[in-house]
Protein backbone atom coordinates (compact mmCIF):
# COMPACT_ATOMS: atom_id res chain seq x y z
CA UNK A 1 -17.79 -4.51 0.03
CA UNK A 2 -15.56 -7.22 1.37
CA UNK A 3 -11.96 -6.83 0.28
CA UNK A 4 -11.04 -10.60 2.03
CA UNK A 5 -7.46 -9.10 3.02
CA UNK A 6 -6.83 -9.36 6.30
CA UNK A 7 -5.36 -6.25 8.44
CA UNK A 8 -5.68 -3.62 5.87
CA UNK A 9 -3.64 -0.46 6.86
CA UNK A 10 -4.07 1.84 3.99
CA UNK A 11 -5.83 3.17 1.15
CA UNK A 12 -5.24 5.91 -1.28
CA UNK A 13 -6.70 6.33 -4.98
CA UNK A 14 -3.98 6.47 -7.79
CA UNK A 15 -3.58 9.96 -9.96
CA UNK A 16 -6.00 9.37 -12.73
CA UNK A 17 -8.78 8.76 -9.31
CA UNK A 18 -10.20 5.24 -10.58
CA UNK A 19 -6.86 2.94 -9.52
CA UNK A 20 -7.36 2.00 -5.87
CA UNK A 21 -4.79 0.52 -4.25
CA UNK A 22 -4.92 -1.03 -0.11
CA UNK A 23 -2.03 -1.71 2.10
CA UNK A 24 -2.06 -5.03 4.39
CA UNK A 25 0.37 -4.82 7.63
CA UNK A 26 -1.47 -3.23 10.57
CA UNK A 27 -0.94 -4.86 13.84
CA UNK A 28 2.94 -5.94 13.18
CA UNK A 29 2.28 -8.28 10.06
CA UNK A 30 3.74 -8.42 6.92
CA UNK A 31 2.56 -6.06 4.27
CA UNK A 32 1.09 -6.39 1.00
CA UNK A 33 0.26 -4.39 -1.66
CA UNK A 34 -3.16 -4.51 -3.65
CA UNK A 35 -5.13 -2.87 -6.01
CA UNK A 36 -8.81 -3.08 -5.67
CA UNK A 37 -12.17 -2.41 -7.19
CA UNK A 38 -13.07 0.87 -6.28
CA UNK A 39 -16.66 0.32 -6.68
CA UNK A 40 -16.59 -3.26 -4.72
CA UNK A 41 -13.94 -3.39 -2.77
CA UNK A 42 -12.76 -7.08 -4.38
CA UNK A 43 -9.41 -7.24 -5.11
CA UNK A 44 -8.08 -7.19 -8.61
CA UNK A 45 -4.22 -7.62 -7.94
CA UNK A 46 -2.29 -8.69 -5.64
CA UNK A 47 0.92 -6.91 -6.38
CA UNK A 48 3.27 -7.88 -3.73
CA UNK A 49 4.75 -8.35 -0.69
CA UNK A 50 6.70 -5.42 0.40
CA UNK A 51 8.98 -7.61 2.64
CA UNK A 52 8.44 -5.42 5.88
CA UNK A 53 6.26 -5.58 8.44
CA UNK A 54 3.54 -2.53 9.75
CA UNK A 55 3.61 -0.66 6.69
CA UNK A 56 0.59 1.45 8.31
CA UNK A 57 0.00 3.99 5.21
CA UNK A 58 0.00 4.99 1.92
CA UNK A 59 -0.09 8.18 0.07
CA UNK A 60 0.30 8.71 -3.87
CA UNK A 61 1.99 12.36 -4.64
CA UNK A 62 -0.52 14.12 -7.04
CA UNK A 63 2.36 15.84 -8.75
CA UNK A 64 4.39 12.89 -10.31
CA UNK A 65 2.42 9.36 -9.00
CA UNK A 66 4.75 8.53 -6.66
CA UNK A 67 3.33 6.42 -3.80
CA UNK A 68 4.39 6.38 -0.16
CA UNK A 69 4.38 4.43 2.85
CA UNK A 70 4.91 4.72 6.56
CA UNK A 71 6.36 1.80 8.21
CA UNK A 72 5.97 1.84 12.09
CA UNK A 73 8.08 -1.48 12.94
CA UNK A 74 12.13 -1.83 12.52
CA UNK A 75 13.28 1.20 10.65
CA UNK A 76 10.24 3.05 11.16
CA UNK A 77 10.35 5.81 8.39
CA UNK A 78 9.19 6.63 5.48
CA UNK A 79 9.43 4.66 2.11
CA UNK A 80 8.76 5.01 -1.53
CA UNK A 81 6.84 1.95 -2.85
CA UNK A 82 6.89 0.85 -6.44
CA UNK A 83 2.97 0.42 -7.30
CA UNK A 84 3.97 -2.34 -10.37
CA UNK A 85 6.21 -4.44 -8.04
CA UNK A 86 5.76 -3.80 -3.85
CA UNK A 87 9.63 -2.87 -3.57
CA UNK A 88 9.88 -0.31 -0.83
CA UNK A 89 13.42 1.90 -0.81
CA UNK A 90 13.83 3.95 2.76
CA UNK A 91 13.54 8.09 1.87
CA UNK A 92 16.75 9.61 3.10
């Protein structure tokens, strides 16, 4: 289904495989973090603004929860993100 959210750049399920969560920020716009209905695609939160631009991924470590993100602007890298609050911290 329609999601509504413009220039989504990632998705990736949570560990317990029902918490879906999308990534705004393709094409060098600011990035926000949702989680949506897996079954409709709607969202359900929005949980933040990550305060970067092209955050172009997301990955959740099966081992511990911990989600990921690639950022391809300024600083490209990769970043943990905090799923409760958007705050991304450079790795490294």
């Amino acid at each position: 289904g329609a999601t509504g959210i413009a220039n989504i750049a990632g998705l990736a399920f949570d560990t317990d495989g029902t918490t879906l969560y999308a990534i705004s920020g393709a094409g060098a716009t600011a990035s926000t973090l949702y989680e949506l209905n897996p079954a409709t695609g709607a969202v359900l939160a929005t949980i933040g603004a990550t305060g970067h631009d092209e955050m172009v991924s997301i990955a959740v470590r099966k081992s511990d929860g911990q989600m990921y993100t690639w950022k391809n602007a300024a600083s490209p890298g990769l970043y943990l993100i905090d799923k409760t609050t958007a705050i991304v911290t450079a790795v490294g």
